[in-house]
N, C-alpha and C. Protein backbone atom coordinates (compact mmCIF):
# COMPACT_ATOMS: atom_id res chain seq x y z
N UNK A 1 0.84 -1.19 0.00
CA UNK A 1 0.00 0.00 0.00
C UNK A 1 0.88 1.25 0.00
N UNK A 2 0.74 2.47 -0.44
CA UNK A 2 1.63 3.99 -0.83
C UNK A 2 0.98 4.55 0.64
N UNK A 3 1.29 5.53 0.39
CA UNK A 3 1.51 6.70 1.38
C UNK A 3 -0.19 7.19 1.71
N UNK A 4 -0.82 8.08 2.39
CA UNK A 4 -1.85 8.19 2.87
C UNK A 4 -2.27 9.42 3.10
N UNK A 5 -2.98 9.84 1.71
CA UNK A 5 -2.82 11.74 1.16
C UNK A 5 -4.37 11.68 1.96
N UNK A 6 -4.55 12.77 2.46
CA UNK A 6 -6.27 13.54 2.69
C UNK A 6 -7.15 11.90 3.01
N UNK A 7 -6.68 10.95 3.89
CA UNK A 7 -7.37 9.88 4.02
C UNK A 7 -7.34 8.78 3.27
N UNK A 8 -6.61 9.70 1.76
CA UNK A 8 -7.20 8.30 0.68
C UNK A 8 -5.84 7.46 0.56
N UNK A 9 -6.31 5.90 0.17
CA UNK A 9 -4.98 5.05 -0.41
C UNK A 9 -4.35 5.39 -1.41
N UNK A 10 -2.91 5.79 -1.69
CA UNK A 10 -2.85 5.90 -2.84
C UNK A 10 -2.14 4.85 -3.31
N UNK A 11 -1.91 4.49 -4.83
CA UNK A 11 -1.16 3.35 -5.21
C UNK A 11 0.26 3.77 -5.60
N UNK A 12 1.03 2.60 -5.32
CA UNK A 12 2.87 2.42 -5.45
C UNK A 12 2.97 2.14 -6.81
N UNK A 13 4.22 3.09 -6.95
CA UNK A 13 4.64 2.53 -8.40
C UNK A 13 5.23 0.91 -8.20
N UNK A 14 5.81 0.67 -9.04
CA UNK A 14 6.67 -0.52 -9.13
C UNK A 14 7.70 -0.18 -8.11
N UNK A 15 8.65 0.85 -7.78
CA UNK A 15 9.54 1.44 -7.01
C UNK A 15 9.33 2.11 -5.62
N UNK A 16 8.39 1.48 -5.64
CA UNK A 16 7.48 1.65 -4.17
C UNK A 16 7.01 3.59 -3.91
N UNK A 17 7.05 4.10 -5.38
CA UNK A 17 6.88 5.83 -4.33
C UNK A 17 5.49 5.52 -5.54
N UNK A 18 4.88 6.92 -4.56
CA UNK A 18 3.53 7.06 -4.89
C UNK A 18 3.19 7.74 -6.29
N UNK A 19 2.16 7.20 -6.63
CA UNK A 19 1.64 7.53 -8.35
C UNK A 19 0.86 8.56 -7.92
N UNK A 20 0.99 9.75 -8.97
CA UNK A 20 0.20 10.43 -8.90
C UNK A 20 -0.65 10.92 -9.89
N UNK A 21 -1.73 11.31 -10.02
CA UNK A 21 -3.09 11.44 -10.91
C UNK A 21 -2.97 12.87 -11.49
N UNK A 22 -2.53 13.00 -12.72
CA UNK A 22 -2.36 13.65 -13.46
C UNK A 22 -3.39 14.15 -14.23
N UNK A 23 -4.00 15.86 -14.27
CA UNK A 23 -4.82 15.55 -15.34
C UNK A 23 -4.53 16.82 -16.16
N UNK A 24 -4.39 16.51 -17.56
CA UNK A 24 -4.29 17.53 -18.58
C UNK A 24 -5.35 18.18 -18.97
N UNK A 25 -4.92 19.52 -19.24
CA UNK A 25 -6.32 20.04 -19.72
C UNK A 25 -6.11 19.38 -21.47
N UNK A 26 -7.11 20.51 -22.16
CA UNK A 26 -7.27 20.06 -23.65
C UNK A 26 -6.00 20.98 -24.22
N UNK A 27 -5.86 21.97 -23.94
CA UNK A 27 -4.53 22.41 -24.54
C UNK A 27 -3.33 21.90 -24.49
N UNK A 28 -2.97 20.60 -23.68
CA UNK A 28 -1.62 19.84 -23.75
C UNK A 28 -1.64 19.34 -24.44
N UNK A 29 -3.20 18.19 -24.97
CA UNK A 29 -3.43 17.54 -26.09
C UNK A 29 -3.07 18.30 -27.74
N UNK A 30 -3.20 19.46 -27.46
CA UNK A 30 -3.32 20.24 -28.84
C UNK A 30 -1.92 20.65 -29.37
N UNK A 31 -0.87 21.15 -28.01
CA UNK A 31 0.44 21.46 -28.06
C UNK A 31 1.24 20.27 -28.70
N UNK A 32 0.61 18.81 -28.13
CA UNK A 32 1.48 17.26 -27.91
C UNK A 32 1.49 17.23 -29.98
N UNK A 33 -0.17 17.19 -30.00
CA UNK A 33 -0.39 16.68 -31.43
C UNK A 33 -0.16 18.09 -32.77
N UNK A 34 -0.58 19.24 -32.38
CA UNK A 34 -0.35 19.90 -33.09
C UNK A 34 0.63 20.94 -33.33
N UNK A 35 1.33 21.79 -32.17
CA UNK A 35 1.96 22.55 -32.48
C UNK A 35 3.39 22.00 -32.56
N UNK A 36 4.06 22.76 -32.89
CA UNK A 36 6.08 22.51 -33.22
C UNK A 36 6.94 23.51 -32.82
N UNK A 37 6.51 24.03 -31.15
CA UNK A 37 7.23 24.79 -30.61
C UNK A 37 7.39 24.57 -29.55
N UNK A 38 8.00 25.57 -28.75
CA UNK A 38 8.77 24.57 -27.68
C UNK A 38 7.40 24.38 -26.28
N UNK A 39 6.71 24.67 -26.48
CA UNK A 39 5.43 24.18 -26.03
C UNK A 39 5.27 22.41 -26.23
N UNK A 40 5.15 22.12 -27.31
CA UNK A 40 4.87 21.14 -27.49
C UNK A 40 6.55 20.13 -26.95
N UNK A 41 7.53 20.50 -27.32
CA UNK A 41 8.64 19.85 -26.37
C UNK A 41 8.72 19.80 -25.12
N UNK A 42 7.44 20.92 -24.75
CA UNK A 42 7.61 20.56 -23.01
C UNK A 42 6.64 19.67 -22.58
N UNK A 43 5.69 19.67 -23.16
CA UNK A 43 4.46 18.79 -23.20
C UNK A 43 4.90 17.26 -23.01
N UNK A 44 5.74 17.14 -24.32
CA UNK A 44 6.19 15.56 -24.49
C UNK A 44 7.33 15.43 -23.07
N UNK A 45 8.24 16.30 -22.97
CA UNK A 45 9.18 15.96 -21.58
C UNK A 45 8.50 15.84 -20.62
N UNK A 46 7.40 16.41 -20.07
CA UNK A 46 6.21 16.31 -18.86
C UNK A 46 5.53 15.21 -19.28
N UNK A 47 5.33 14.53 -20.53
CA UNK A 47 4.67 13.47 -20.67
C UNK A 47 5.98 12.04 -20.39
N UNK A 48 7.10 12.54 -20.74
CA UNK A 48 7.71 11.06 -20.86
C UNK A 48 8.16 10.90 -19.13
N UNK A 49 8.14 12.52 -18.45
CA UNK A 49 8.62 12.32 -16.84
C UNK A 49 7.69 11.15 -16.43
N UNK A 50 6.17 11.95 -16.54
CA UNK A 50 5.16 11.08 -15.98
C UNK A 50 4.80 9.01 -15.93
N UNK A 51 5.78 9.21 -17.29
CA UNK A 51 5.46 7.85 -17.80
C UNK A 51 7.02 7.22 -16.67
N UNK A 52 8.11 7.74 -16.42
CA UNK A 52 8.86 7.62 -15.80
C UNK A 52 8.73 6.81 -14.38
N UNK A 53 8.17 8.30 -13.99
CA UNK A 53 7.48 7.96 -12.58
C UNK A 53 6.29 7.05 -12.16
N UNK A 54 6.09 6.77 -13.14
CA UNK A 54 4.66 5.85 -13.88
C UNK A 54 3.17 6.90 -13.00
N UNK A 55 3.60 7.77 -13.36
CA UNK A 55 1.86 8.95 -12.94
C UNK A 55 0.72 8.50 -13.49
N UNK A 56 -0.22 8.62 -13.40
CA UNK A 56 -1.62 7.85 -14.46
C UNK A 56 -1.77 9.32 -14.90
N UNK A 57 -2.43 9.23 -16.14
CA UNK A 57 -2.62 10.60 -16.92
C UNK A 57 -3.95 10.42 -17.22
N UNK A 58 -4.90 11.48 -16.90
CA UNK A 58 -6.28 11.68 -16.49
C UNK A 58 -6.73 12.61 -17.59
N UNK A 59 -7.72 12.98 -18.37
CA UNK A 59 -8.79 13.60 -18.84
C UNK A 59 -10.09 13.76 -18.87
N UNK A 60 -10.62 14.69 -19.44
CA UNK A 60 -12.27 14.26 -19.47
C UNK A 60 -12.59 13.76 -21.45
N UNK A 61 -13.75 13.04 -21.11
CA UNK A 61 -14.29 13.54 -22.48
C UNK A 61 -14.26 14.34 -23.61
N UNK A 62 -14.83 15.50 -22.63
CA UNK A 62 -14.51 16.80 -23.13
C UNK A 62 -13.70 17.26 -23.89
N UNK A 63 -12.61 16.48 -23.08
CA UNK A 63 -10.92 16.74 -24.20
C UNK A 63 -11.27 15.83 -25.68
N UNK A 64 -11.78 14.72 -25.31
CA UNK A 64 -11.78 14.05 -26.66
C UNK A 64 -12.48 14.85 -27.50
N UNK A 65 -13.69 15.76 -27.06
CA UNK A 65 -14.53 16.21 -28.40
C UNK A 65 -13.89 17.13 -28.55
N UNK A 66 -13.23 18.04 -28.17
CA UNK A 66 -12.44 19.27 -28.33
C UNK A 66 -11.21 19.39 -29.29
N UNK A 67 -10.60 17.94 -29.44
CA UNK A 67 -9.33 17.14 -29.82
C UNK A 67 -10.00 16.67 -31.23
N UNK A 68 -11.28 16.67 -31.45
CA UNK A 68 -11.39 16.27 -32.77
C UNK A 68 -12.44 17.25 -33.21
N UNK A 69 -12.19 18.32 -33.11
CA UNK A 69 -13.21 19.22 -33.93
C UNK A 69 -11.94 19.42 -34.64
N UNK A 70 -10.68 19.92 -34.99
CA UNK A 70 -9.86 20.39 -36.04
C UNK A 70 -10.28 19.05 -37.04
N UNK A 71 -10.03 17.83 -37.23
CA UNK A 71 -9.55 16.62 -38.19
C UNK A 71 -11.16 16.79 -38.42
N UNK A 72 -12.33 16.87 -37.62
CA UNK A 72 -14.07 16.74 -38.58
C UNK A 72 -13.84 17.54 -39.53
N UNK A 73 -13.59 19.17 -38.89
CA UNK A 73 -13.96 20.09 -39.91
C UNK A 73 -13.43 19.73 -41.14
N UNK A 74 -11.96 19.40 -40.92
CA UNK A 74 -10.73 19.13 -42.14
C UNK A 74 -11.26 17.94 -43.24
N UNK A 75 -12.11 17.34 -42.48
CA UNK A 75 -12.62 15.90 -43.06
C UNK A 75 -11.80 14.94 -43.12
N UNK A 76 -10.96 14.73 -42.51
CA UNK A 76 -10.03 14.15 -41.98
C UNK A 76 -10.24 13.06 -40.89
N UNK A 77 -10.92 11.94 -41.18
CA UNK A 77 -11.14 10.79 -40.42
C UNK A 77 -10.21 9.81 -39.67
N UNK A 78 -9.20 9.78 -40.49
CA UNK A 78 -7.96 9.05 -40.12
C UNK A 78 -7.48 9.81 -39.16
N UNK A 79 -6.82 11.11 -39.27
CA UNK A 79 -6.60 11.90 -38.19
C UNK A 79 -7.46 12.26 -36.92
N UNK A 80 -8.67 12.29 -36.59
CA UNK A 80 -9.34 11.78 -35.77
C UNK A 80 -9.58 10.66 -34.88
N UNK A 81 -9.32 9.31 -35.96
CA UNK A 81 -8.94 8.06 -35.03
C UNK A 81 -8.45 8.18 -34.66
N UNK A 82 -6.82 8.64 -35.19
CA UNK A 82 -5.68 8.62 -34.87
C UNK A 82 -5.14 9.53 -33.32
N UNK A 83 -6.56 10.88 -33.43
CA UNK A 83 -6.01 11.13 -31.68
C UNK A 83 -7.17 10.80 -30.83
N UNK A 84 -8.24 10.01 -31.17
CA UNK A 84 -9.08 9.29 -30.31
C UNK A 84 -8.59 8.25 -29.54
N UNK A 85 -7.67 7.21 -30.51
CA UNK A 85 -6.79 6.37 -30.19
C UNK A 85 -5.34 6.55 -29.31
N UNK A 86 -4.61 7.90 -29.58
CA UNK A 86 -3.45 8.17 -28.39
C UNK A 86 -4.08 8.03 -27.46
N UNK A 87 -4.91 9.15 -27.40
CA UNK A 87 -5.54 10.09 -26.29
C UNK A 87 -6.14 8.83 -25.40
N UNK A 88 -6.88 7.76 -25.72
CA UNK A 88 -7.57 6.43 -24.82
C UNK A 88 -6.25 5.78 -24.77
N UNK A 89 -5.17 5.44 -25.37
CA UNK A 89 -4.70 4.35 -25.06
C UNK A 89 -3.37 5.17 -24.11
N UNK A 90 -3.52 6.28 -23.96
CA UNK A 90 -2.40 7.07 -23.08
C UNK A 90 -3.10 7.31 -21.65
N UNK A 91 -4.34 7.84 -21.77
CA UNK A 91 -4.55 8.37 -20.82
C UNK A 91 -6.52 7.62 -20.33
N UNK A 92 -6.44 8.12 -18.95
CA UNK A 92 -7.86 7.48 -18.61
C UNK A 92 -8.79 8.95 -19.06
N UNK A 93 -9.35 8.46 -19.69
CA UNK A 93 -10.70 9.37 -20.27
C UNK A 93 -11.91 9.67 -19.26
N UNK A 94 -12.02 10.12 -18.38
CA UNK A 94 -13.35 10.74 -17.50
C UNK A 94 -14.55 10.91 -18.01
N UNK A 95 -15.93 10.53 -17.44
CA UNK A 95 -16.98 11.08 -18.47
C UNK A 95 -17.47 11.89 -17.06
N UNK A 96 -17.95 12.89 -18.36
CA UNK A 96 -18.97 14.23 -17.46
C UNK A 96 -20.53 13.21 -17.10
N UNK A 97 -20.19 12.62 -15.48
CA UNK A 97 -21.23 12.35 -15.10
C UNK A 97 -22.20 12.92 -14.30
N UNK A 98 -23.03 12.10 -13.15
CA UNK A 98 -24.11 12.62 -11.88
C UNK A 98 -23.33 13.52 -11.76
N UNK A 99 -22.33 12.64 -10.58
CA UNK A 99 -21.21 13.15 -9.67
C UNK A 99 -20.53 14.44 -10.39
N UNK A 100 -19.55 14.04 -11.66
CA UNK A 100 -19.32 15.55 -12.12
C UNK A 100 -20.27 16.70 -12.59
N UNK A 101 -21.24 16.21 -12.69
CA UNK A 101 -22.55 17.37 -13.03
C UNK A 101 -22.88 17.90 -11.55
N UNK A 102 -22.78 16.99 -10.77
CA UNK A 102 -22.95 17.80 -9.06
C UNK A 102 -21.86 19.04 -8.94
N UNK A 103 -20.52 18.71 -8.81
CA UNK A 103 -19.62 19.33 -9.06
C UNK A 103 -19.44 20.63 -9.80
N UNK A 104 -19.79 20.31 -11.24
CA UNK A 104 -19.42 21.10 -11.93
C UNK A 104 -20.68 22.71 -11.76
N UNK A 105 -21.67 22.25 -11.37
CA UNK A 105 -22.96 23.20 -10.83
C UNK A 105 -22.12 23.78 -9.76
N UNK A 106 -21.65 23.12 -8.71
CA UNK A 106 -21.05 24.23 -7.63
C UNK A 106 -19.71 24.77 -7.95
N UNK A 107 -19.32 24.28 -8.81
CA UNK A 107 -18.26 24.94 -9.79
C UNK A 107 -18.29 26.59 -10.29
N UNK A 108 -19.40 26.35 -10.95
CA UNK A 108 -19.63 27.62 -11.34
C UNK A 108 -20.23 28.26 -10.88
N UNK A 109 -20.37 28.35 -9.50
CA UNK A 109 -20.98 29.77 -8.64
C UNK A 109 -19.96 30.52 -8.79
N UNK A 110 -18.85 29.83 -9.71
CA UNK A 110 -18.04 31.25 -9.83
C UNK A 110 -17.65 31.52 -11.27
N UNK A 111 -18.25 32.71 -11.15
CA UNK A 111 -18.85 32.91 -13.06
C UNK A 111 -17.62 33.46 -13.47
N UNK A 112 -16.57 33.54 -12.93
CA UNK A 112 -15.17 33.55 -14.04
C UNK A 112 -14.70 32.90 -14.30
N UNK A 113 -15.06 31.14 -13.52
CA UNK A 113 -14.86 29.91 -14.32
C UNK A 113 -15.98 29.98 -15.55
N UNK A 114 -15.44 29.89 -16.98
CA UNK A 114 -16.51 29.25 -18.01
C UNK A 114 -16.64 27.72 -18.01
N UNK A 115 -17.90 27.48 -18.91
CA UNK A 115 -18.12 26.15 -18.18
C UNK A 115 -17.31 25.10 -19.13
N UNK A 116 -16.84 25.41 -20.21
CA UNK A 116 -16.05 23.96 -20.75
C UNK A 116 -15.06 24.30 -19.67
N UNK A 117 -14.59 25.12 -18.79
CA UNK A 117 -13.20 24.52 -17.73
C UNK A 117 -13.72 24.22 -16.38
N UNK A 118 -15.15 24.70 -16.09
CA UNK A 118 -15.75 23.81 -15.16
C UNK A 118 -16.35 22.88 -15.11
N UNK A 119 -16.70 21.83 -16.53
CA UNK A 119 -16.40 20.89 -16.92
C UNK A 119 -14.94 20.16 -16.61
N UNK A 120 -14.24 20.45 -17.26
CA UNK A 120 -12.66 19.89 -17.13
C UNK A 120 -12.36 19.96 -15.18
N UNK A 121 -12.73 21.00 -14.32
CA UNK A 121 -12.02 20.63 -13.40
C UNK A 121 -13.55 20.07 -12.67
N UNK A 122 -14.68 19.92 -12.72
CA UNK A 122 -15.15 18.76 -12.16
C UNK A 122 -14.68 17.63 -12.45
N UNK A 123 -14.36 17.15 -13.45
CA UNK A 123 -14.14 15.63 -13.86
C UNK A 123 -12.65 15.56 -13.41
N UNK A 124 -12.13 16.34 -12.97
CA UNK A 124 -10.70 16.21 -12.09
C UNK A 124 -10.74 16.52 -10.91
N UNK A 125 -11.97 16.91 -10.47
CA UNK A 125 -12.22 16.52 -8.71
C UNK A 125 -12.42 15.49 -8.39
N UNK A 126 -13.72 15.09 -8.52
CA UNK A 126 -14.36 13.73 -8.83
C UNK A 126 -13.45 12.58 -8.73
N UNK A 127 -12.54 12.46 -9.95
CA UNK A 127 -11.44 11.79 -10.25
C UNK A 127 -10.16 11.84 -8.92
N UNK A 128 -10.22 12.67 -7.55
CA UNK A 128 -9.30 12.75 -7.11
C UNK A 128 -7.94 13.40 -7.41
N UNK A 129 -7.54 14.30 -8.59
CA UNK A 129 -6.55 14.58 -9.10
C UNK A 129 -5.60 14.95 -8.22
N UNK A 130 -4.34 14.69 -8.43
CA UNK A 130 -3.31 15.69 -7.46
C UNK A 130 -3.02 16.35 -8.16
N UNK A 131 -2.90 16.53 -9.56
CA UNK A 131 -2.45 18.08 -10.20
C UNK A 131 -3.41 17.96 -11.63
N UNK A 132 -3.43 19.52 -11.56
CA UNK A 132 -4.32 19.79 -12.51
C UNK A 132 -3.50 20.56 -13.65
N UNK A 133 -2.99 20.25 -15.02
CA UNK A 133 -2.26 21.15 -15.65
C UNK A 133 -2.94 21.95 -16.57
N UNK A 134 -2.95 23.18 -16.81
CA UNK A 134 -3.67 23.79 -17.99
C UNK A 134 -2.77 24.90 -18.41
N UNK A 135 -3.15 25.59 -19.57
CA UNK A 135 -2.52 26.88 -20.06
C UNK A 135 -3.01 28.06 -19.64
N UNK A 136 -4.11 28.14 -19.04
CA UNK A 136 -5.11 28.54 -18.90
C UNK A 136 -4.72 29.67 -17.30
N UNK A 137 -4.16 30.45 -17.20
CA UNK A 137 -3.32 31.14 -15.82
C UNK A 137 -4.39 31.58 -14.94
N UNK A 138 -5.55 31.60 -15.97
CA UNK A 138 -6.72 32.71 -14.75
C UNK A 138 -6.76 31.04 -13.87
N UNK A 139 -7.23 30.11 -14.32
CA UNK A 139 -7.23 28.95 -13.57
C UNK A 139 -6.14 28.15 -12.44
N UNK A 140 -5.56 28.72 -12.59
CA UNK A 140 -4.08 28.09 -11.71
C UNK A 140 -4.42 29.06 -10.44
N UNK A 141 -5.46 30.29 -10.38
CA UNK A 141 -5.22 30.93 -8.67
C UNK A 141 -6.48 30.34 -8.06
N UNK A 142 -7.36 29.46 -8.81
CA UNK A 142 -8.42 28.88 -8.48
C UNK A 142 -8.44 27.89 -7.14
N UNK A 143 -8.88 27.69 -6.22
CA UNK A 143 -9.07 26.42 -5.18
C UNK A 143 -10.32 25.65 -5.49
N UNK A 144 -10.43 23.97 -5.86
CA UNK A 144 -11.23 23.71 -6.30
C UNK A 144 -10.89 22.19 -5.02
N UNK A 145 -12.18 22.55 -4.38
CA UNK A 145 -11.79 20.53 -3.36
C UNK A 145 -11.59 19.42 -4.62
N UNK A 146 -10.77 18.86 -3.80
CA UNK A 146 -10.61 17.83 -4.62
C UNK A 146 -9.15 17.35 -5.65
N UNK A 147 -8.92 18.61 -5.87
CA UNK A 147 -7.83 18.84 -6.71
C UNK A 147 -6.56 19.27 -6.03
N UNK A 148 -5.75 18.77 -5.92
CA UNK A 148 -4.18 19.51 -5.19
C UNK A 148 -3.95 20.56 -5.32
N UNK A 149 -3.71 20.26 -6.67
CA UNK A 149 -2.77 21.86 -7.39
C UNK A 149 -3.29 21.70 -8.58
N UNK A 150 -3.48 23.27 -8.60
CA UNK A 150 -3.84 23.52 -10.31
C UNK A 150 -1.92 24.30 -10.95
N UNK A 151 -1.87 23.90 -11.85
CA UNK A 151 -0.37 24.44 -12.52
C UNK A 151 -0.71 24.94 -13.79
N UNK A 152 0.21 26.06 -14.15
CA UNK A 152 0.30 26.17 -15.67
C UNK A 152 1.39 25.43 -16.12
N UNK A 153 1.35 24.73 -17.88
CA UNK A 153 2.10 24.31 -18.43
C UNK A 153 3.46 24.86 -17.99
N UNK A 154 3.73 26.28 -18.07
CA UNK A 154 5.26 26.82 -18.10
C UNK A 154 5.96 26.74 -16.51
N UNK A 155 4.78 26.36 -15.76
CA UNK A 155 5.57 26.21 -14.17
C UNK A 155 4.89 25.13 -13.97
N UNK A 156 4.84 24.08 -14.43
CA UNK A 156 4.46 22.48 -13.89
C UNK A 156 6.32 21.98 -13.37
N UNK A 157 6.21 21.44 -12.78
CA UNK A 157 7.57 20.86 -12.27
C UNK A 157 7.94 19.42 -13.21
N UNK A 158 8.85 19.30 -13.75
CA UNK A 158 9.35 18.32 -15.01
C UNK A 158 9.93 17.45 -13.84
């Protein structure tokens, strides 16, 4: 058994230290697959740490439909599988359920969260997250139960 955060069990890597629950927003997905700047090189180094440390890498749904509106419009089907398929076989996919629909309602009593990111950080409460990464800076001064830390991409710790 790992270490013993806010009550809960958490699970051991293979190396006996604790895994931690990673969740990306949709803009890491977009940096990873689409852009070619050094954004996207930090993306992949924060992705290969995680895989290192063996972190579980968390999303919602959300990310998936967000991740394939460029390849619909384009008509581009193959490219669509193609990040339906990273995106599930990398990471655990969250669905906007009860529980995150409970959430995400007391979420937004604060109307400078919009709701596709109070979407995204219900389904990373819910989920237990210990870090929450986004690009997104108004979101990183946010306190949301449930969630550790919210980070931006450029100050996530590698």
């Amino acid at each position: 058994m790992g270490p013993r955060r806010r009550g809960l069990l958490r699970q051991s890597t293979s190396c006996g230290m604790a895994m931690s629950r990673i969740f990306w927003d949709t803009n890491l997905f977009i940096y990873l697959f689409e852009d070619k700047s050094e954004r996207s090189e930090r993306v992949s180094a924060l992705r290969q740490r995680m895989i290192e440390r063996e972190d579980e890498l968390l999303t919602s749904a959300l990310t998936l439909g967000e991740i394939l509106i460029k390849p619909k419009k384009m008509g581009n089907d193959k490219l669509a599988q193609f990040y339906e398929l990273a995106i599930s076989a990398a990471a655990t996919v969250l669905p906007f359920d009860s529980p995150a629909a409970l959430k995400f309602a007391e979420i937004r009593q604060d109307r400078s969260i919009q709701a596709p990111d109070a979407i995204q950080l219900a389904c990373a409460s819910v989920a237990r997250a210990d870090l929450f990464i986004t690009n997104d800076n108004r979101l990183t001064k946010k306190n949301i139960h449930g969630i550790q830390f919210i980070q931006s991409l450029e100050n996530a710790v590698l």
